[in-house]
C-alpha atoms as a PDB file:
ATOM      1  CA  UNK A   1      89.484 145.108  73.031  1.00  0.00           C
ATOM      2  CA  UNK A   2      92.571 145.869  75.317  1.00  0.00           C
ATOM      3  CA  UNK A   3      90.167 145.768  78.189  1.00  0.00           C
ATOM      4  CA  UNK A   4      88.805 142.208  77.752  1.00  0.00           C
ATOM      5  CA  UNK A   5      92.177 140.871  77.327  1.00  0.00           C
ATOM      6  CA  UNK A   6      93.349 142.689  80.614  1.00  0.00           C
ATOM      7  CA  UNK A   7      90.226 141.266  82.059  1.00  0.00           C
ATOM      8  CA  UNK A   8      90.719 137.507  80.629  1.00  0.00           C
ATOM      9  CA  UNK A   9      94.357 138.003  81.967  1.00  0.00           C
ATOM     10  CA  UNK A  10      93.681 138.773  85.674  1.00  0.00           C
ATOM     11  CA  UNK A  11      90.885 136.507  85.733  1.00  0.00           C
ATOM     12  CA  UNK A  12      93.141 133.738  84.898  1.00  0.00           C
ATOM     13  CA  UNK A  13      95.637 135.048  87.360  1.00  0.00           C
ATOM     14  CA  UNK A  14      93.074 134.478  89.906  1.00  0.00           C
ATOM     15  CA  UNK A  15      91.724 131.379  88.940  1.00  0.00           C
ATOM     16  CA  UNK A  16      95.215 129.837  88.705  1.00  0.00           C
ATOM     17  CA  UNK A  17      96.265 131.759  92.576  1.00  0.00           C
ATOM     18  CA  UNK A  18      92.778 129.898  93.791  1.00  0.00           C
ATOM     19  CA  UNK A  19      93.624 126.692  92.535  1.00  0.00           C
ATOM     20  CA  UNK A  20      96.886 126.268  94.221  1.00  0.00           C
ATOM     21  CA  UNK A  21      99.058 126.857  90.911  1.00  0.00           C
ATOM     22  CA  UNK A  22     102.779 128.716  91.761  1.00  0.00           C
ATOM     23  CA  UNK A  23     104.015 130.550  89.779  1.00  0.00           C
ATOM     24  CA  UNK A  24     107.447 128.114  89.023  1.00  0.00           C
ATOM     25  CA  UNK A  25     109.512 129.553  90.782  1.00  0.00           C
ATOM     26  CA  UNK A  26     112.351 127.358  92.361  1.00  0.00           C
ATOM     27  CA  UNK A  27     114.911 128.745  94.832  1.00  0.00           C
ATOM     28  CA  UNK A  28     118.096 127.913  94.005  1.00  0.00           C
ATOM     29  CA  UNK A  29     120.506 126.268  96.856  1.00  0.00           C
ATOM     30  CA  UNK A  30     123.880 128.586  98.217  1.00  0.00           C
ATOM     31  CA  UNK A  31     126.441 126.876  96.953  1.00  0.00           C
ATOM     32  CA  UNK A  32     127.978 124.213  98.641  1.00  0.00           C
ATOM     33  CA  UNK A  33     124.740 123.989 100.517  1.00  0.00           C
ATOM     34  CA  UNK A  34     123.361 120.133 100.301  1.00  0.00           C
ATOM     35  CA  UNK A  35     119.587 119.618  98.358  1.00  0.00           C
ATOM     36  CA  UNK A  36     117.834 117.221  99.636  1.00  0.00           C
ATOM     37  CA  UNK A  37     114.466 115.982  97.414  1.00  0.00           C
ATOM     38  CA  UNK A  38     111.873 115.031  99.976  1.00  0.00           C
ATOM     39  CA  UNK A  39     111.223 110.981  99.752  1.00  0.00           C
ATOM     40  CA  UNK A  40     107.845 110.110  98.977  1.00  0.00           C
ATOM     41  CA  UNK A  41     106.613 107.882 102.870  1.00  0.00           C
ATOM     42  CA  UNK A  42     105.482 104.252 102.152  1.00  0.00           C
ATOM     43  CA  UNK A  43     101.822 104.053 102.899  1.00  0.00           C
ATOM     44  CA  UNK A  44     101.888 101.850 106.363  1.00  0.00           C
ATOM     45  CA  UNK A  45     100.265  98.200 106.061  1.00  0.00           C
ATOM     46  CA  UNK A  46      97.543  97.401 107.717  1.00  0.00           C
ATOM     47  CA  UNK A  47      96.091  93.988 108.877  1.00  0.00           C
ATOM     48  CA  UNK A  48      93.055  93.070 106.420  1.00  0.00           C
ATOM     49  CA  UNK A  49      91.054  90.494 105.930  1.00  0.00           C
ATOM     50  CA  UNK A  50      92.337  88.442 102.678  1.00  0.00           C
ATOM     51  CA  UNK A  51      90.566  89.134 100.229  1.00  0.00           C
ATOM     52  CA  UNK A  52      91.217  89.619  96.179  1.00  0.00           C
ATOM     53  CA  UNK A  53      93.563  92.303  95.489  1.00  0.00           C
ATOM     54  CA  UNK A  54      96.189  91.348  98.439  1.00  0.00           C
ATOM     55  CA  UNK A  55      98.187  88.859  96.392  1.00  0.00           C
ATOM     56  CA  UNK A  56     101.525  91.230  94.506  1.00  0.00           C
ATOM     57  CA  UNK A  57     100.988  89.225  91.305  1.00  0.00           C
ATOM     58  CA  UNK A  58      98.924  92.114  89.030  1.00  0.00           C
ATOM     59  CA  UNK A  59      99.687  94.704  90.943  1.00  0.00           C
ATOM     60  CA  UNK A  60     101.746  96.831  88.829  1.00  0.00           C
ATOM     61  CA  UNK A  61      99.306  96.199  85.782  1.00  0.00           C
ATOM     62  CA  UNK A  62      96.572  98.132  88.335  1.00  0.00           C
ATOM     63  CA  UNK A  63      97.230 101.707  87.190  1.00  0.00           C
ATOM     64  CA  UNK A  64      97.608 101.088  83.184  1.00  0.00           C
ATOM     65  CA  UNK A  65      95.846 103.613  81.345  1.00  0.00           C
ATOM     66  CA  UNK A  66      95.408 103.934  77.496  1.00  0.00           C
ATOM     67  CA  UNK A  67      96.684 101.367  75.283  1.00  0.00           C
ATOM     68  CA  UNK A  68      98.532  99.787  78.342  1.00  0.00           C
ATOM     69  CA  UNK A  69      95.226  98.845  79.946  1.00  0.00           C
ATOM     70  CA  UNK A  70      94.274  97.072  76.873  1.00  0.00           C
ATOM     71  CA  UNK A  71      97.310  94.838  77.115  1.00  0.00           C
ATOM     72  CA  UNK A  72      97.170  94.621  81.310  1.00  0.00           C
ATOM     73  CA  UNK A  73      93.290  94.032  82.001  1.00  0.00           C
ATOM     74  CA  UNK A  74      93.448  90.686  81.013  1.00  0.00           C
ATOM     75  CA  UNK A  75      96.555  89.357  82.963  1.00  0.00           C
ATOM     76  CA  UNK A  76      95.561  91.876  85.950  1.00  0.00           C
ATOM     77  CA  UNK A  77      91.605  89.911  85.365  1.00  0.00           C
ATOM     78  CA  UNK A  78      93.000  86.745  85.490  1.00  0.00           C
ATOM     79  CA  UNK A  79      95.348  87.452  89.203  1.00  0.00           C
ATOM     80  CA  UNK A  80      92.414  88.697  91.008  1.00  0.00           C
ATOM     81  CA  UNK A  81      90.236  85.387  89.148  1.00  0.00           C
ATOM     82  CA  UNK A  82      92.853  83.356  91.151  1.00  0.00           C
ATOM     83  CA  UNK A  83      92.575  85.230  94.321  1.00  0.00           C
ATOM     84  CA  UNK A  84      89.099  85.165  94.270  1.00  0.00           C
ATOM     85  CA  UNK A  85      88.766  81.393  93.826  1.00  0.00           C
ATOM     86  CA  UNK A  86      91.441  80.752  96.852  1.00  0.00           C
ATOM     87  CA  UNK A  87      89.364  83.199  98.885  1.00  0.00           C
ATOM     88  CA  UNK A  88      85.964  82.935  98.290  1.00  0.00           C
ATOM     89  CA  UNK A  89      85.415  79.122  97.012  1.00  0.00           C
ATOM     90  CA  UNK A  90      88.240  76.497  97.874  1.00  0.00           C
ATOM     91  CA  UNK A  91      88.801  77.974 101.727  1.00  0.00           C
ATOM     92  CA  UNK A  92      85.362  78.371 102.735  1.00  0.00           C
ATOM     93  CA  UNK A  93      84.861  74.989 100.821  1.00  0.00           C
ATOM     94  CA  UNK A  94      87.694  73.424 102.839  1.00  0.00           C
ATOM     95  CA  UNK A  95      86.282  75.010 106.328  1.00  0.00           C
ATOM     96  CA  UNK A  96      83.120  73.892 105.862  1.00  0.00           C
ATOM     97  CA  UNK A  97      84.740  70.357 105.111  1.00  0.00           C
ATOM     98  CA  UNK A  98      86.997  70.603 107.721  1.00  0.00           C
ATOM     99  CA  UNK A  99      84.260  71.970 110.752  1.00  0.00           C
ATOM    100  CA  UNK A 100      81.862  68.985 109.437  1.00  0.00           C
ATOM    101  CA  UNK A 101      84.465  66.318 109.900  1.00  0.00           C
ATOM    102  CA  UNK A 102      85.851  67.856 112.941  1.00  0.00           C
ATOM    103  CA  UNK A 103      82.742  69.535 114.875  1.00  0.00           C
ATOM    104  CA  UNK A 104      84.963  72.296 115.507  1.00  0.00           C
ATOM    105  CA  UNK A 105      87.206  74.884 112.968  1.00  0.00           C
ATOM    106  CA  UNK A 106      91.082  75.232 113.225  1.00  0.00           C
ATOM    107  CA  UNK A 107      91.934  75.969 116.529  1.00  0.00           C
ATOM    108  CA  UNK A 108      95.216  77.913 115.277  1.00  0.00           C
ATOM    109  CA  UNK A 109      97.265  79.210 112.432  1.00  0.00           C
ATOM    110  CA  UNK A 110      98.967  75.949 112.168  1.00  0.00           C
ATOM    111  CA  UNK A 111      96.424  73.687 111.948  1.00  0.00           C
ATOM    112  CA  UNK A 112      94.876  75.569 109.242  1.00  0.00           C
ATOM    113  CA  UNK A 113      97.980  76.080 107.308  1.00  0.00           C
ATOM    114  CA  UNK A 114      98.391  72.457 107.793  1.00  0.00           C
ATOM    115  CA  UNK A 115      94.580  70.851 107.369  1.00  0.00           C
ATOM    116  CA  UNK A 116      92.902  73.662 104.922  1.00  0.00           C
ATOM    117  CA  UNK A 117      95.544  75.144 102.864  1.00  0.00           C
ATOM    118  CA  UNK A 118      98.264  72.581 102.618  1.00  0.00           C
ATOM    119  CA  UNK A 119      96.293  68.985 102.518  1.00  0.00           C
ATOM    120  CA  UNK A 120      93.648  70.584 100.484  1.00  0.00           C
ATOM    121  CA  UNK A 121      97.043  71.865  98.020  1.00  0.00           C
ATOM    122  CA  UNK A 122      95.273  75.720  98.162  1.00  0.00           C
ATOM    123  CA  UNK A 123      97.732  77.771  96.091  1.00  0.00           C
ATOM    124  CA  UNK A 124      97.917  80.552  98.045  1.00  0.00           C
ATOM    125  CA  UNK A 125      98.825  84.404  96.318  1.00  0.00           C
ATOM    126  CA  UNK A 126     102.225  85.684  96.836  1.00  0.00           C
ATOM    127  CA  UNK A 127     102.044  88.118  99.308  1.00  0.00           C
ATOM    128  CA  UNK A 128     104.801  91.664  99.003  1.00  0.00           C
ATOM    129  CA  UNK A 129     107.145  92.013 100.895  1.00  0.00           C
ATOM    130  CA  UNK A 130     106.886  92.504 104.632  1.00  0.00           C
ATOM    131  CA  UNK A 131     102.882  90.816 104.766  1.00  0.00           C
ATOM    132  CA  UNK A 132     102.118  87.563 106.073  1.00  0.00           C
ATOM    133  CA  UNK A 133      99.078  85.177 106.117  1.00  0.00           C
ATOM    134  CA  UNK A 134      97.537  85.185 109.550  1.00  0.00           C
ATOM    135  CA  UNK A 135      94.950  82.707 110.551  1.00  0.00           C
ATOM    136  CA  UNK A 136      92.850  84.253 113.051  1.00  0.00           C
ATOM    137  CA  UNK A 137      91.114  81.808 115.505  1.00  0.00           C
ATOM    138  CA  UNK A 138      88.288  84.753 116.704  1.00  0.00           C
ATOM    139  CA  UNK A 139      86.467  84.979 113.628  1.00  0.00           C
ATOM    140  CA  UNK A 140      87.993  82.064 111.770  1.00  0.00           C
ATOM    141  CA  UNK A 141      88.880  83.943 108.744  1.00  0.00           C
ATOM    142  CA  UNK A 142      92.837  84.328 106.879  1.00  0.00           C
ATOM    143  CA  UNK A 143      94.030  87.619 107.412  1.00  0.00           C
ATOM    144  CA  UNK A 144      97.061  89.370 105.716  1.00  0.00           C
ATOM    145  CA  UNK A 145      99.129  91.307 108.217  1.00  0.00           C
ATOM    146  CA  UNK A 146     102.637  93.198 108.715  1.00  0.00           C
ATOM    147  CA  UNK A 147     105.427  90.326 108.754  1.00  0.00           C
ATOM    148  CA  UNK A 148     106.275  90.297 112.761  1.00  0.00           C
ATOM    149  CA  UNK A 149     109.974  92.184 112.903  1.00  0.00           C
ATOM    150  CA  UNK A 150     112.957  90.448 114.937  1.00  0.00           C
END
C-alpha cells in the first residue's frame, strides 16, 4: 500500500513538472527594492476589412460564460445583426446603386463617406478607440484601420 501511494505521488510530481506547473514559490523583493508587475502589451491593430465584429458595441458581452452568456447572447446577437446589415446589405446595396448611376464607384474616401454612407443615412458601428473607417479606392471595399497619429 505505501508503495502505490509513493508511486501515485511521484507520478503526479512528474506530470505536474511536465505540464509547466511551479511549485508557488514567489521570491520575495530586498527591501526597499521597487516590484514592478509586468503590464499585460495591447494586442497591435491591424487594418481589416470591415466586417461584423469591428464595431465596440458588444464587445465586452463576447467572453460571457455561464449564466452571463444567457443574459449577453442576445444584446451581443443583436450588435453583430446591425453590423452585418451595414456591411453586407445596405453598402453593397448603395455601391451597386451608386456604380449604376455613376458608371464608375467612389473615386475616394470622401465621396463615399459623402454619396454611400451619409446620403444613403448608413448608421455606421462605433469604432474603439484609435480605429478609423477607411475607404479604399483599390478594391472598393470600407476598411477599419489604426487612426493616423499627429
Amino acid at each position: 500500500m505505501r508503495m502505490i501511494q509513493l508511486s501515485s505521488v511521484l507520478l503526479l510530481g512528474i506530470l505536474g513538472a511536465s505540464l509547466g506547473c511551479d511549485s508557488g514559490y514567489v521570491e520575495e523583493p530586498a527591501p526597499g527594492e521597487a516590484v514592478s508587475m509586468p503590464q499585460p502589451q495591447p494586442k497591435p491593430f491591424e487594418a481589416r476589412v470591415a466586417e461584423v465584429g469591428v464595431g465596440i458595441k458588444g464587445q465586452s458581452l463576447r467572453d460571457e460564460t455561464g449564466v452571463g452568456k444567457i443574459i449577453a447572447q442576445p444584446v451581443s446577437t443583436l450588435f453583430a445583426t446591425k453590423e452585418k446589415i451595414a456591411f453586407e446589405i445596405l453598402i453593397p446595396q448603395a455601391l451597386g446603386i451608386f456604380e449604376a448611376s455613376n458608371g464608375r464607384k467612389p473615386e475616394s474616401h470622401e465621396e463615399f463617406m459623402e454619396k454611400i454612407i451619409k446620403n444613403q443615412q448608413i448608421a455606421l458601428p462605433k469604432l474603439p478607440e484609435g480605429q478609423v473607417y477607411r475607404y479604399h479606392t483599390d478594391d472598393a471595399q470600407l476598411w477599419v484601420e489604426p487612426a493616423p497619429t499627429e
